[in-house]
N, C-alpha and C. Protein backbone atom coordinates (compact mmCIF):
# COMPACT_ATOMS: atom_id res chain seq x y z
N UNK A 1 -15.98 -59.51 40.71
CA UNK A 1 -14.97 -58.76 39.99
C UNK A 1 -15.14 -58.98 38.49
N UNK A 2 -14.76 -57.85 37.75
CA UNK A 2 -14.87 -57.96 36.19
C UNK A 2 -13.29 -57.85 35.77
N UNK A 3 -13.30 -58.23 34.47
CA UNK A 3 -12.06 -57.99 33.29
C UNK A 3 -12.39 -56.19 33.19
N UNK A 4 -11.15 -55.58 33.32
CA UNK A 4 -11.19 -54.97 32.78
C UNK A 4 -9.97 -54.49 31.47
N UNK A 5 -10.00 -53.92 30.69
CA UNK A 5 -8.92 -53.53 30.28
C UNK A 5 -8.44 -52.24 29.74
N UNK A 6 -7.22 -51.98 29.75
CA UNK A 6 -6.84 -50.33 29.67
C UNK A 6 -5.74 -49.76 28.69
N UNK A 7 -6.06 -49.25 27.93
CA UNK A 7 -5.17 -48.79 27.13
C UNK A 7 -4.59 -47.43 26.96
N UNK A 8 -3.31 -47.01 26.94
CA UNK A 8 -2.74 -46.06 27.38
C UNK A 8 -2.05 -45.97 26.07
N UNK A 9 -2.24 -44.38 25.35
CA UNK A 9 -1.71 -44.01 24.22
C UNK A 9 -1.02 -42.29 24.32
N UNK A 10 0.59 -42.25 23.48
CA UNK A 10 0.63 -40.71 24.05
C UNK A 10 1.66 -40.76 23.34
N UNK A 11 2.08 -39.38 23.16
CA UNK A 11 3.31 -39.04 22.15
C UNK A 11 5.05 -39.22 22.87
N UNK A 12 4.58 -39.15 24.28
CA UNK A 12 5.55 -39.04 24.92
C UNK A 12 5.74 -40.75 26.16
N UNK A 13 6.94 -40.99 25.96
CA UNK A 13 6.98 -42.45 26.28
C UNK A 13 7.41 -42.13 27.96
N UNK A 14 7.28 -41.51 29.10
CA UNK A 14 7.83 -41.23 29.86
C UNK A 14 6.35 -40.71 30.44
N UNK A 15 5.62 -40.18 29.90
CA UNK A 15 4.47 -40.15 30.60
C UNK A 15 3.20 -41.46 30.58
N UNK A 16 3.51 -41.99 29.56
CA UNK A 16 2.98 -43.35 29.78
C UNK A 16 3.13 -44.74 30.65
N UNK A 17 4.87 -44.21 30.69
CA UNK A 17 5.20 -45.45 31.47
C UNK A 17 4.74 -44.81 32.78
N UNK A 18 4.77 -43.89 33.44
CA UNK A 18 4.35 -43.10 34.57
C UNK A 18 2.75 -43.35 35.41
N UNK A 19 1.75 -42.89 34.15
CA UNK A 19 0.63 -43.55 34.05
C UNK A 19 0.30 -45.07 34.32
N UNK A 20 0.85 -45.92 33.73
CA UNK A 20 1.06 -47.48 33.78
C UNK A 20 1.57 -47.94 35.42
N UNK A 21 2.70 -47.29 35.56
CA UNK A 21 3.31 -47.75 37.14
C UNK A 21 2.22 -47.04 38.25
N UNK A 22 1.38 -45.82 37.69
CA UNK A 22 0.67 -45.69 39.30
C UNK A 22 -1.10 -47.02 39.35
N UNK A 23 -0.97 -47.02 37.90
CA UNK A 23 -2.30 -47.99 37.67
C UNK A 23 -1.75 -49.73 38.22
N UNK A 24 -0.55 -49.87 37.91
CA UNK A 24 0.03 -51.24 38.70
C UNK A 24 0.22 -51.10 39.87
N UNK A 25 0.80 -50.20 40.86
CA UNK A 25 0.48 -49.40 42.00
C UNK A 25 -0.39 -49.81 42.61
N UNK A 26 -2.08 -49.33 42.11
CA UNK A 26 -3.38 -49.29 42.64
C UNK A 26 -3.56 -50.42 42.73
N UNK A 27 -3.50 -51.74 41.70
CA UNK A 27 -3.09 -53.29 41.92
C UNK A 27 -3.03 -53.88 42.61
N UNK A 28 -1.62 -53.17 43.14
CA UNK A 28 -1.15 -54.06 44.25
C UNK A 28 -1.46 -53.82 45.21
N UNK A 29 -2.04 -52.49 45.82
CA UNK A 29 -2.08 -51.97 47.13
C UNK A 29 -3.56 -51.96 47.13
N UNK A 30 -4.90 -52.21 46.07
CA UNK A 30 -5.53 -53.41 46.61
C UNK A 30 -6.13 -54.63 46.51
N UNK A 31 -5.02 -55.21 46.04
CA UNK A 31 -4.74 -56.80 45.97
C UNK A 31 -5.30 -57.75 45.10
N UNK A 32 -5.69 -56.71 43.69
CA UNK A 32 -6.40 -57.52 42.29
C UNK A 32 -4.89 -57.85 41.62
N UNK A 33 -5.96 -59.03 40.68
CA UNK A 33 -5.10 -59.08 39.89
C UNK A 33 -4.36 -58.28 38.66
N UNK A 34 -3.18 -58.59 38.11
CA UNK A 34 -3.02 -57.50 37.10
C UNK A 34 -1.76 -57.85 35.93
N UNK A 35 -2.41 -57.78 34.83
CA UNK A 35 -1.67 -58.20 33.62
C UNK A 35 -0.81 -57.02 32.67
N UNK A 36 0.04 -56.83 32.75
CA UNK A 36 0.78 -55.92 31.95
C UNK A 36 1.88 -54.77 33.41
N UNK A 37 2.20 -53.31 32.52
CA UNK A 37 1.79 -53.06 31.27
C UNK A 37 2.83 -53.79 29.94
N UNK A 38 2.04 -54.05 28.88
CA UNK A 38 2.49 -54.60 27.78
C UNK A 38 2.93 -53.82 26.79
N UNK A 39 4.28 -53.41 26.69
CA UNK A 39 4.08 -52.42 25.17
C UNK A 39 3.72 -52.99 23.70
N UNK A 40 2.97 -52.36 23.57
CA UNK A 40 2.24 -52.62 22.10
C UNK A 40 3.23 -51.85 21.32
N UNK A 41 3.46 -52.38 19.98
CA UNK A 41 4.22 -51.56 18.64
C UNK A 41 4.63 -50.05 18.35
N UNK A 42 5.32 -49.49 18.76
CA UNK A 42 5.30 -48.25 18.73
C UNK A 42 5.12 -47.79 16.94
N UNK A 43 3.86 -46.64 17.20
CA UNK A 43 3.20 -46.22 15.53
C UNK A 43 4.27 -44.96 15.21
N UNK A 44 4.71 -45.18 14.34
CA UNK A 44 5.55 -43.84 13.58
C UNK A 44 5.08 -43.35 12.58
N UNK A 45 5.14 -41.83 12.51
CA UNK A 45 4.25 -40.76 11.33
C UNK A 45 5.40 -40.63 11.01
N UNK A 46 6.04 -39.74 10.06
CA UNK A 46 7.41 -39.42 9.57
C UNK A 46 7.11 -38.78 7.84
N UNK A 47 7.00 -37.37 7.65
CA UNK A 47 6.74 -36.14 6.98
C UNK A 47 8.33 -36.23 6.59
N UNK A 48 8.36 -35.77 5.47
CA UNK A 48 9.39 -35.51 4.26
C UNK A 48 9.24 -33.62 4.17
N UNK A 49 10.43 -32.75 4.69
CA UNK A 49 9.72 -31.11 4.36
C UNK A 49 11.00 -30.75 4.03
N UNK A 50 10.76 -29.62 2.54
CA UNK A 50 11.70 -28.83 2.10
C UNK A 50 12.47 -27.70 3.35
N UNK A 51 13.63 -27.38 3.25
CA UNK A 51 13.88 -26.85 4.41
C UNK A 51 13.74 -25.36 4.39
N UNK A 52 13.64 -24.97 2.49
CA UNK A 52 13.38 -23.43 2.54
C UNK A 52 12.53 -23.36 2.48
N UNK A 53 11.48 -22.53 3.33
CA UNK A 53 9.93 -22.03 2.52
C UNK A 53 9.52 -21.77 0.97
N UNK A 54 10.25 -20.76 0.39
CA UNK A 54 10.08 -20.31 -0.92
C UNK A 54 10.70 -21.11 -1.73
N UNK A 55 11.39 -21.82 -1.89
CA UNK A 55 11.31 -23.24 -2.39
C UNK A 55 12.89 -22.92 -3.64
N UNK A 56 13.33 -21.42 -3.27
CA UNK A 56 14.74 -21.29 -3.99
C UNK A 56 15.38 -22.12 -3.29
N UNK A 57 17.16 -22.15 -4.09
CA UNK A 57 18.15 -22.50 -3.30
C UNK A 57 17.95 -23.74 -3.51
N UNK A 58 18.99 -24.50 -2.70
CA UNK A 58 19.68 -26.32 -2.75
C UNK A 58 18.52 -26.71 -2.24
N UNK A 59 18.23 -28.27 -2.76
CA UNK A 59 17.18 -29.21 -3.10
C UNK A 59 17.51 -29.58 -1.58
N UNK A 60 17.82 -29.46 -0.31
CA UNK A 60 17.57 -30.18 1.02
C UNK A 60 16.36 -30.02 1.62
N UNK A 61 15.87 -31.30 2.65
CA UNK A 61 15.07 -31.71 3.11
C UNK A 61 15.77 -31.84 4.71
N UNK A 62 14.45 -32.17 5.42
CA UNK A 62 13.94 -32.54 6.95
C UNK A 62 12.93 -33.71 6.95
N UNK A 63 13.47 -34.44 7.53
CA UNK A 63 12.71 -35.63 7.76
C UNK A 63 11.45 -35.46 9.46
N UNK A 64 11.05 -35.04 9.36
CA UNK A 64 10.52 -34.87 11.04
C UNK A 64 9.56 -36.21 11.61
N UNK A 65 9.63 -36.73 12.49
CA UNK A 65 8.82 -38.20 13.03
C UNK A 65 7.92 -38.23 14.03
N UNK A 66 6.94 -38.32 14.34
CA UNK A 66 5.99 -38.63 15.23
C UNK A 66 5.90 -39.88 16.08
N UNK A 67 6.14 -40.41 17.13
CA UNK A 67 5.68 -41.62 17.58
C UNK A 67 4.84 -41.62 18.36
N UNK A 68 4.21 -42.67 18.30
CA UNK A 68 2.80 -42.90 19.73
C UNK A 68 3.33 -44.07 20.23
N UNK A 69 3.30 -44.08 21.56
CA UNK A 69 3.73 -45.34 22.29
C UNK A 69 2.40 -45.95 23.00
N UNK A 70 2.08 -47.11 23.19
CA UNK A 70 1.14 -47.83 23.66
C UNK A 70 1.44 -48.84 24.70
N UNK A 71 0.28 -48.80 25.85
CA UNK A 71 0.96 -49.93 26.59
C UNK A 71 -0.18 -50.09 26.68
N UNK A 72 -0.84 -51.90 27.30
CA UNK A 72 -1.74 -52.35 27.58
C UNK A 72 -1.78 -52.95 29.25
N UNK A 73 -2.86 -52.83 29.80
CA UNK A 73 -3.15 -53.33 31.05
C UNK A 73 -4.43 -54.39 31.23
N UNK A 74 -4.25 -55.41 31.64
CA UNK A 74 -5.49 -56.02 31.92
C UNK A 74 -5.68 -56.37 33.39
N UNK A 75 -7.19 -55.60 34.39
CA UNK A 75 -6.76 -56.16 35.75
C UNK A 75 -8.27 -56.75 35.72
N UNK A 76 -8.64 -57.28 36.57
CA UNK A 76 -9.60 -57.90 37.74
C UNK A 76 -10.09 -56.80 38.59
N UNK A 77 -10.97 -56.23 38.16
CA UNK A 77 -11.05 -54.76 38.71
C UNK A 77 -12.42 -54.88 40.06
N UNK A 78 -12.34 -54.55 40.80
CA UNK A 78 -13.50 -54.10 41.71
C UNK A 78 -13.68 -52.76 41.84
N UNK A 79 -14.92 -52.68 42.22
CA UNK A 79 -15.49 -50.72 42.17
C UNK A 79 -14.50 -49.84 42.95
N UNK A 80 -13.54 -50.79 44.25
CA UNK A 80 -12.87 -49.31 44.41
C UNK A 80 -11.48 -49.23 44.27
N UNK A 81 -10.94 -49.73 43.48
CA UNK A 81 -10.09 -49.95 42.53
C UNK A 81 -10.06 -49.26 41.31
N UNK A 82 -11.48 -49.21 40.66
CA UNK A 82 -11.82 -48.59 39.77
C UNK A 82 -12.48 -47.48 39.92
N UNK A 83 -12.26 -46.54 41.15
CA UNK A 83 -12.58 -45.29 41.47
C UNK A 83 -11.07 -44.97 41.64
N UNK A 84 -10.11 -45.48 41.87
CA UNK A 84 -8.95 -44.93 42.42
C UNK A 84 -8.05 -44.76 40.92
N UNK A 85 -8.22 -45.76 39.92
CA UNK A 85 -7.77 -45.52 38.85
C UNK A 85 -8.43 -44.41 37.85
N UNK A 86 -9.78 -44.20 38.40
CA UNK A 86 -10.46 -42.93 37.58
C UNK A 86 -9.77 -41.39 38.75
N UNK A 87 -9.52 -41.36 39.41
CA UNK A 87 -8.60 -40.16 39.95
C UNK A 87 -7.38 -39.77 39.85
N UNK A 88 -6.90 -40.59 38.97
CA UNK A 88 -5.79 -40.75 38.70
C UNK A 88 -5.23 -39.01 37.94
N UNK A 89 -4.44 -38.54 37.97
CA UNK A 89 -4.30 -37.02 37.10
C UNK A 89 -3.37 -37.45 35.88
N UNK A 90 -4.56 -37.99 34.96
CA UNK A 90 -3.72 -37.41 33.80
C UNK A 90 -3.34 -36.69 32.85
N UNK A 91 -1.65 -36.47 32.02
CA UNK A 91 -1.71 -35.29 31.38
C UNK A 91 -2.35 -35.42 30.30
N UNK A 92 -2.19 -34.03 29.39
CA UNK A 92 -3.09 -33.64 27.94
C UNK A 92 -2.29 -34.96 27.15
N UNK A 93 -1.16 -35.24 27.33
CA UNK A 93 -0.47 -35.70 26.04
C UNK A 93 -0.51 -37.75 26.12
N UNK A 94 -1.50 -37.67 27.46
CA UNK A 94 -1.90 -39.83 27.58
C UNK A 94 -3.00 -39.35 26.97
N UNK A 95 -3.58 -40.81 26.21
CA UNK A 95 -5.09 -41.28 26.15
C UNK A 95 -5.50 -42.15 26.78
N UNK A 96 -6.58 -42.39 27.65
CA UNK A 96 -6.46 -43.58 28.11
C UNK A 96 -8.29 -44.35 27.80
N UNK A 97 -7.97 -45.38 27.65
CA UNK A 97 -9.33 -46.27 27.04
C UNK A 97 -9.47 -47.43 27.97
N UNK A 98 -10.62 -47.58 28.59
CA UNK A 98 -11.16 -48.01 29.79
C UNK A 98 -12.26 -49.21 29.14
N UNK A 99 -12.13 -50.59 28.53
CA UNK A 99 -12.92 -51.28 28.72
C UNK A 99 -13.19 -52.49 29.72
N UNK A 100 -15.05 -52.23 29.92
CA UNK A 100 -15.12 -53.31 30.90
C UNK A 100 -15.76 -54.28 30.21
């Protein structure tokens, strides 16, 4: 068995945690070990925008925010473990980073 480790990145915190519970899932049902998931720091973007286009009228603003949520996994992976976590369906809006 190897280290592996997995990182799961996405705008939306509900599809990550989703992702994370079927990869702890695969874990347990077949019987490696498994560390996490860990949330890592959530990253915030956050844009300052005038609210009129043409830029007449009262000086108000929109604050609009971006977050990426991160979780980390570390398992003890064997090959079919690590075929069952590569079938996994994930959406457009996870990233997921696979080192062995």
């Amino acid at each position: 068995m190897s280290l592996a480790v997995i990182k799961l990145v996405s705008t939306s915190k509900n599809d990550v945690n989703t992702i994370a519970g079927q990869i702890k899932d695969i874990a347990t049902t077949t019987g490696i070990k498994c560390k996490g998931p860990v949330p890592l720091p959530t990253r915030r973007m956050s844009q300052t925008v005038r609210k009129t286009p043409c830029g007449d009228g009262s000086h108000t603003y929109e604050k609009w925010e971006l977050r990426f949520h991160k979780r980390l996994i570390e398992l003890d992976v064997s090959e079919q473990a690590l075929r069952q976590i590569m079938r996994i369906p994930v959406p457009d809006t996870v990233q997921i980073e696979i080192s062995l």
